[in-house]
Protein backbone atom coordinates (compact mmCIF):
# COMPACT_ATOMS: atom_id res chain seq x y z
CA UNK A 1 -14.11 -115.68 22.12
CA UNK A 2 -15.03 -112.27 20.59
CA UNK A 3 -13.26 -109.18 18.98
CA UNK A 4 -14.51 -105.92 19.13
CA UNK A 5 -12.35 -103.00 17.54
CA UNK A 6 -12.65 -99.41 18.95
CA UNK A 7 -11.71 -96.43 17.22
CA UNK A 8 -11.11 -92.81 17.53
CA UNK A 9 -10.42 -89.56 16.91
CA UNK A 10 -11.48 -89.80 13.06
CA UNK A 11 -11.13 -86.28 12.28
CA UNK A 12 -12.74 -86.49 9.08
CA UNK A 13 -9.90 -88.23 7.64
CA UNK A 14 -12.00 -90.36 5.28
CA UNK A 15 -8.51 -92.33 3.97
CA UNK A 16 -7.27 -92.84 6.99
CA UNK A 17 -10.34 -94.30 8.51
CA UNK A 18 -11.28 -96.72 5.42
CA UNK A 19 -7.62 -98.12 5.77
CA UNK A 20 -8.65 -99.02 9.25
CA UNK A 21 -12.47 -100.62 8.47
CA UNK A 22 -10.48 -102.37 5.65
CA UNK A 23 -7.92 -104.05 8.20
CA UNK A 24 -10.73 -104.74 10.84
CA UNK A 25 -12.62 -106.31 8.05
CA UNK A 26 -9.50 -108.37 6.80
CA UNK A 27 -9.53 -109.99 10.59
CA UNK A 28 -13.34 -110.26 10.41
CA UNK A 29 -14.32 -108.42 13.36
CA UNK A 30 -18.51 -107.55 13.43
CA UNK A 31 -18.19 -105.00 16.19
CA UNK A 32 -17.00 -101.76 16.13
CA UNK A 33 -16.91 -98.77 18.85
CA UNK A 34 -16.28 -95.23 18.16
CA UNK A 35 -15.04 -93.28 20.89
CA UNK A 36 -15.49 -89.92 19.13
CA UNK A 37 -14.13 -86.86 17.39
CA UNK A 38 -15.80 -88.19 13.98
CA UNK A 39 -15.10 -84.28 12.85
CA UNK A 40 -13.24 -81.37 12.96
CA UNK A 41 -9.54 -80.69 11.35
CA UNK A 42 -10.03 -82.68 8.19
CA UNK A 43 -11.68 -82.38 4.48
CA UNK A 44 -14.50 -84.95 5.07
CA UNK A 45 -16.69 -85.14 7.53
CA UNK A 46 -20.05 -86.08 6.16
CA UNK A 47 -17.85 -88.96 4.51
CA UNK A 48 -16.75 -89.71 7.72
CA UNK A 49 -19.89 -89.15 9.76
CA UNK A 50 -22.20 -91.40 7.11
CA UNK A 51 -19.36 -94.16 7.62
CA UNK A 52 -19.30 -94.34 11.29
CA UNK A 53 -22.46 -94.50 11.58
CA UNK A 54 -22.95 -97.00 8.63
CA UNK A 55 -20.33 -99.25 10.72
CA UNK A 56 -20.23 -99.01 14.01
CA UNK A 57 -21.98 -100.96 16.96
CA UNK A 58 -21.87 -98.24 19.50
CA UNK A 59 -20.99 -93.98 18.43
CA UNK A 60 -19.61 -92.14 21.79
CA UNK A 61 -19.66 -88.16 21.36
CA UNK A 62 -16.11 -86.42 21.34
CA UNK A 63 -15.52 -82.59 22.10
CA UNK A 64 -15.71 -81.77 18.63
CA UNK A 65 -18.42 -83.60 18.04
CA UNK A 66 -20.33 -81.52 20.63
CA UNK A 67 -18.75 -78.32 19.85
CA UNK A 68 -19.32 -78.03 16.06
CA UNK A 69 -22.94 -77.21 16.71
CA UNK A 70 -21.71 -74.26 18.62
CA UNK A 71 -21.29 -70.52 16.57
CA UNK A 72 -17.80 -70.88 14.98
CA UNK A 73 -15.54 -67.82 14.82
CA UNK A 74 -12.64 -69.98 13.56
CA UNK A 75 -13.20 -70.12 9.36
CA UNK A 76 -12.07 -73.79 9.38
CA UNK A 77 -14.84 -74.78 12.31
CA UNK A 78 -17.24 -72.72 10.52
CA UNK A 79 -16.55 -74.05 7.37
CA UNK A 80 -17.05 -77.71 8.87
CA UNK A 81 -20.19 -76.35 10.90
CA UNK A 82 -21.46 -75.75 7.11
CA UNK A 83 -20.38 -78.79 5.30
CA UNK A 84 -21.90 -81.24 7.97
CA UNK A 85 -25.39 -79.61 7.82
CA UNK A 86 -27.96 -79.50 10.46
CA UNK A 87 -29.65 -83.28 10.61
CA UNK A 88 -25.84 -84.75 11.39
CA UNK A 89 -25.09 -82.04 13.27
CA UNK A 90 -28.09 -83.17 15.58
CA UNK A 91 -27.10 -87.01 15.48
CA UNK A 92 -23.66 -85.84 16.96
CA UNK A 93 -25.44 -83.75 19.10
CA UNK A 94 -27.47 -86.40 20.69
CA UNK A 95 -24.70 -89.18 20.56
CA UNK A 96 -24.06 -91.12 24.01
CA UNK A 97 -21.72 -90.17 26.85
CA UNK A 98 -20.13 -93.70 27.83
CA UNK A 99 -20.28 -97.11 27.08
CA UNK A 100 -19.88 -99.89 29.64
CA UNK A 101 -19.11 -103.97 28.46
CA UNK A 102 -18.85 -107.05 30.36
CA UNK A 103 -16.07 -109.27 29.52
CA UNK A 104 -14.11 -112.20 30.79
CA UNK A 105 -15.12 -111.22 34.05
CA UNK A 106 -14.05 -107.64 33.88
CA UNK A 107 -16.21 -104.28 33.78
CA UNK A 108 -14.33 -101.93 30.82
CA UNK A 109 -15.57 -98.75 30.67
CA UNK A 110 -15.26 -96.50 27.25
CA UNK A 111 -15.58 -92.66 26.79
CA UNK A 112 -13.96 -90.26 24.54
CA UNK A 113 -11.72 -87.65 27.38
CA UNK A 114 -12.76 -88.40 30.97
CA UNK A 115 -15.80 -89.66 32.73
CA UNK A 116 -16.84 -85.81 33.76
CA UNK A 117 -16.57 -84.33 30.47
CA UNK A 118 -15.41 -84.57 26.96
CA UNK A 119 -13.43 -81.34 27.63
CA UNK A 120 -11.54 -82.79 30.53
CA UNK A 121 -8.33 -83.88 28.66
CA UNK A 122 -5.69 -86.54 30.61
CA UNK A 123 -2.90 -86.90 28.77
CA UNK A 124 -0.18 -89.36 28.98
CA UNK A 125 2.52 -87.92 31.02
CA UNK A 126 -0.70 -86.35 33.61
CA UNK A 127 0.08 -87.53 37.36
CA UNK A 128 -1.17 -91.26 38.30
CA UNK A 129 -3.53 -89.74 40.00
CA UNK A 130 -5.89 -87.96 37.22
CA UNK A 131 -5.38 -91.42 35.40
CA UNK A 132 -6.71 -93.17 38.26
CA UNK A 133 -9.49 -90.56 38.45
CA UNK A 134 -10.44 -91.67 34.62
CA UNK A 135 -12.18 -95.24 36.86
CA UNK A 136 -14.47 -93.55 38.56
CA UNK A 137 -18.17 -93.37 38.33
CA UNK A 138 -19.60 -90.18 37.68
CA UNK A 139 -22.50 -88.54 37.04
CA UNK A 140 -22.08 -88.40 33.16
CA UNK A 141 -21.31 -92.34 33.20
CA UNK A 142 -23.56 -93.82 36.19
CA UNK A 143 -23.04 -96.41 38.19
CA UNK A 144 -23.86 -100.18 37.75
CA UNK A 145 -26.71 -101.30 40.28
CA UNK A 146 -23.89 -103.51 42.16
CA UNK A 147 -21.84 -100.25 42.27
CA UNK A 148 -18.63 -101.83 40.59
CA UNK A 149 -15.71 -99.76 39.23
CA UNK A 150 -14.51 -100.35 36.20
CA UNK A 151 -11.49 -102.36 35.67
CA UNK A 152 -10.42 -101.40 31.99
CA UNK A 153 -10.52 -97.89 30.85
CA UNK A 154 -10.29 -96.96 27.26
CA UNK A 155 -10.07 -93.65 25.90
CA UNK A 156 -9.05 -91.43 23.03
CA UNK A 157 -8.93 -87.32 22.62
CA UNK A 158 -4.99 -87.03 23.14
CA UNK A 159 -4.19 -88.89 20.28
CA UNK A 160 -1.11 -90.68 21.61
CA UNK A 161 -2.00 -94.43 21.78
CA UNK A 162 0.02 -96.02 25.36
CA UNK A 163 -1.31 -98.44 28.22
CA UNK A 164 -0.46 -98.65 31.70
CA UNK A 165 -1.04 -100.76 34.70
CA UNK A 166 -1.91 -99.69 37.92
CA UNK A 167 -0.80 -103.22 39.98
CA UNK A 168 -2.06 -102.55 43.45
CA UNK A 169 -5.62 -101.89 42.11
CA UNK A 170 -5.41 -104.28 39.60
CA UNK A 171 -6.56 -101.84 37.02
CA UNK A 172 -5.62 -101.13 33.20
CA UNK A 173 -5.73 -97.82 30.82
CA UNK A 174 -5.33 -97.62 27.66
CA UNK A 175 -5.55 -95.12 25.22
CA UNK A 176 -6.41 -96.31 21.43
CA UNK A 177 -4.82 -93.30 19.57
CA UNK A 178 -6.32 -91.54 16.81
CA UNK A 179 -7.18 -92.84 13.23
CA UNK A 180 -7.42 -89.44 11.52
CA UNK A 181 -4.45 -87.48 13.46
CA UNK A 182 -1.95 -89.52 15.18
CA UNK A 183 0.15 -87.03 17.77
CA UNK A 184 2.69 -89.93 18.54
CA UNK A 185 5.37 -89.20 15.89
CA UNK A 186 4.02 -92.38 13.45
CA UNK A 187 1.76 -91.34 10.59
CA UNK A 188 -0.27 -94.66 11.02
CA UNK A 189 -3.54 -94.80 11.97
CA UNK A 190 -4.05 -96.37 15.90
CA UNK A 191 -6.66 -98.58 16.62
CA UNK A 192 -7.67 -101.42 19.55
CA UNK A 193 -8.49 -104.75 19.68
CA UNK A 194 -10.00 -106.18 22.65
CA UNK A 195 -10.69 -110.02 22.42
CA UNK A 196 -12.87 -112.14 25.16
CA UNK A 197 -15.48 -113.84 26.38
CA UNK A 198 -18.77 -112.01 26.64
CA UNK A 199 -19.94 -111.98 30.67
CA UNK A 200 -18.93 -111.93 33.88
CA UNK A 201 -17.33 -115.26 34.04
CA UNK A 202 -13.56 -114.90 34.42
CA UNK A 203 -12.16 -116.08 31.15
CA UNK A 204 -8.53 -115.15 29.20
CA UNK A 205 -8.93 -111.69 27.82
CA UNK A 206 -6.21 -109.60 25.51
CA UNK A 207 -6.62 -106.01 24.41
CA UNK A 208 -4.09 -104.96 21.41
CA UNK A 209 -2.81 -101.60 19.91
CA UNK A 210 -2.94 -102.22 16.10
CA UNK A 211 -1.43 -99.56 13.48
CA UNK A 212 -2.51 -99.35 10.22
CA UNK A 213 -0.25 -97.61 6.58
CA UNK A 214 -2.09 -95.38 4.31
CA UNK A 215 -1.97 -93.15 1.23
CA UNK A 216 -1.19 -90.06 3.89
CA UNK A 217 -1.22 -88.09 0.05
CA UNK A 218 -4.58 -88.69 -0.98
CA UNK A 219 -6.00 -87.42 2.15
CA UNK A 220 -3.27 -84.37 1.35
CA UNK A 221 -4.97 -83.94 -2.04
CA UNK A 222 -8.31 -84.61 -0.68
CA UNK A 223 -7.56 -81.87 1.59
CA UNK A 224 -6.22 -79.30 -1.25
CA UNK A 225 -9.61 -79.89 -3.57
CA UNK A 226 -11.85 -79.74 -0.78
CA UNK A 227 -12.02 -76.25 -0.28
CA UNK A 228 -10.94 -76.17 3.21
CA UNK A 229 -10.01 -72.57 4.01
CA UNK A 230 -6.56 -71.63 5.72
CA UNK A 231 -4.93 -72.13 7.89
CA UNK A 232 -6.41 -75.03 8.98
CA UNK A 233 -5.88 -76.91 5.55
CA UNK A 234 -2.25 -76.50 5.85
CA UNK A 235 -1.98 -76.98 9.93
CA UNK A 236 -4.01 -80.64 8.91
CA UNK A 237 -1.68 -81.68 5.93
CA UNK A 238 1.54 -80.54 8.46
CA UNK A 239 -0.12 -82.77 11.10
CA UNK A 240 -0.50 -85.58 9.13
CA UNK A 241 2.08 -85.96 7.16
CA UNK A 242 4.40 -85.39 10.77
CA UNK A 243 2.12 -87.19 13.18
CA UNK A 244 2.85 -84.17 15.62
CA UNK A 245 0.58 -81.48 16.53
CA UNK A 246 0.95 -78.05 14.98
CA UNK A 247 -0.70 -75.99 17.42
């Protein structure tokens, strides 16, 4: 059998995101996914970009991650857009769509939003039928050569950490949360745990929602010395500290 744990939605929430490598270490699990959103919102993200990419398997690109190469208007963006700097603003740039893995017999399928676009957002209370739409195979993910669907979906961007069945097609969705910003109401970190057999032999397979405490006031204070401008320092110690989004 084999773990992997896949993560999201980091937000450059540096404490938030070494609570979570230090649980996944404390179960000694080697492999690690990203599913995005490494920046944006937060104090750190070089921190958090240099650790992600120091500890993860496999990086997936997240909306912000694409957009904070963009021209910022917003001070917060474009005060992100200068802390990153232009050689990890390129490796987010160029980071992967999807991620496809064999296991116990089942295809599961991994992106950050939706398999059109990292801007297409399906959130939990959408209609079954834009969930069901998150199996297909698109363009932006491709299709395996025997043209199988997958049969586990995994996502993040919507921060809210749920999974659901969909019996007659024998297909499962979950959503892993978000390390950095939870929008859930719990001010814990969200992470998954899927745990297998490598292949396509049908074998017992488990996938598990894991939360994780942390010192929400040292990211606060890592926040207030960072030099974040307003509002958005405030808007991420609100969020935080509520586990709600302050839009």
């Amino acid at each position: 059998m084999e773990k992997i744990a896949i993560i999201s939605d980091i937000h450059s929430n540096l404490t938030a995101l070494d609570a979570v490598l230090k649980d996944i270490a404390k179960r000694r699990i080697k492999r690690i996914v990203c599913l995005g959103d490494l920046v944006g919102k937060g104090p750190q993200p070089v921190a958090c970009i240099d650790r992600v990419r120091d500890k993860c398997e496999i990086v997936l690109q997240g909306n912000w991650d694409d957009g904070i190469g963009a021209e910022q208007n917003n001070p917060n963006d474009a005060w992100q857009q200068e802390q990153i700097g232009a050689e990890r603003i390129r490796y987010l740039a160029e980071l992967p769509f999807s991620y496809d893995l064999l296991m116990s017999g089942k295809l599961i399928r991994m992106f950050h939003a939706s398999p059109e676009s990292v801007y297409i957002r399906v959130k939990r209370k959408d209609p079954k039928e834009a969930k069901l739409g998150l199996f297909a195979n698109t363009p932006r993910t491709g299709t395996p050569e025997d043209g199988r669907t997958p049969d586990i979906v995994l996502y993040g961007d919507v921060h809210t950490p749920y999974m659901q069945t969909f019996k007659s097609r024998g297909l499962t969705l979950w959503n892993v949360g978000s390390v950095g910003v939870p929008y859930d109401g719990i001010p814990m970190p969200s992470y998954v745990i899927i745990e297998g057999t490598p292949g396509d032999l049908p074998a017992p397979i488990s996938v598990q929602h894991v939360r994780v405490p942390y010192d929400i006031e040292q990211a606060v204070l890592a926040a207030q010395q960072s030099g974040m401008p307003m509002p958005g320092q405030e808007r991420f110690i609100a969020e935080i500290r509520t586990a709600i989004s302050h839009k």
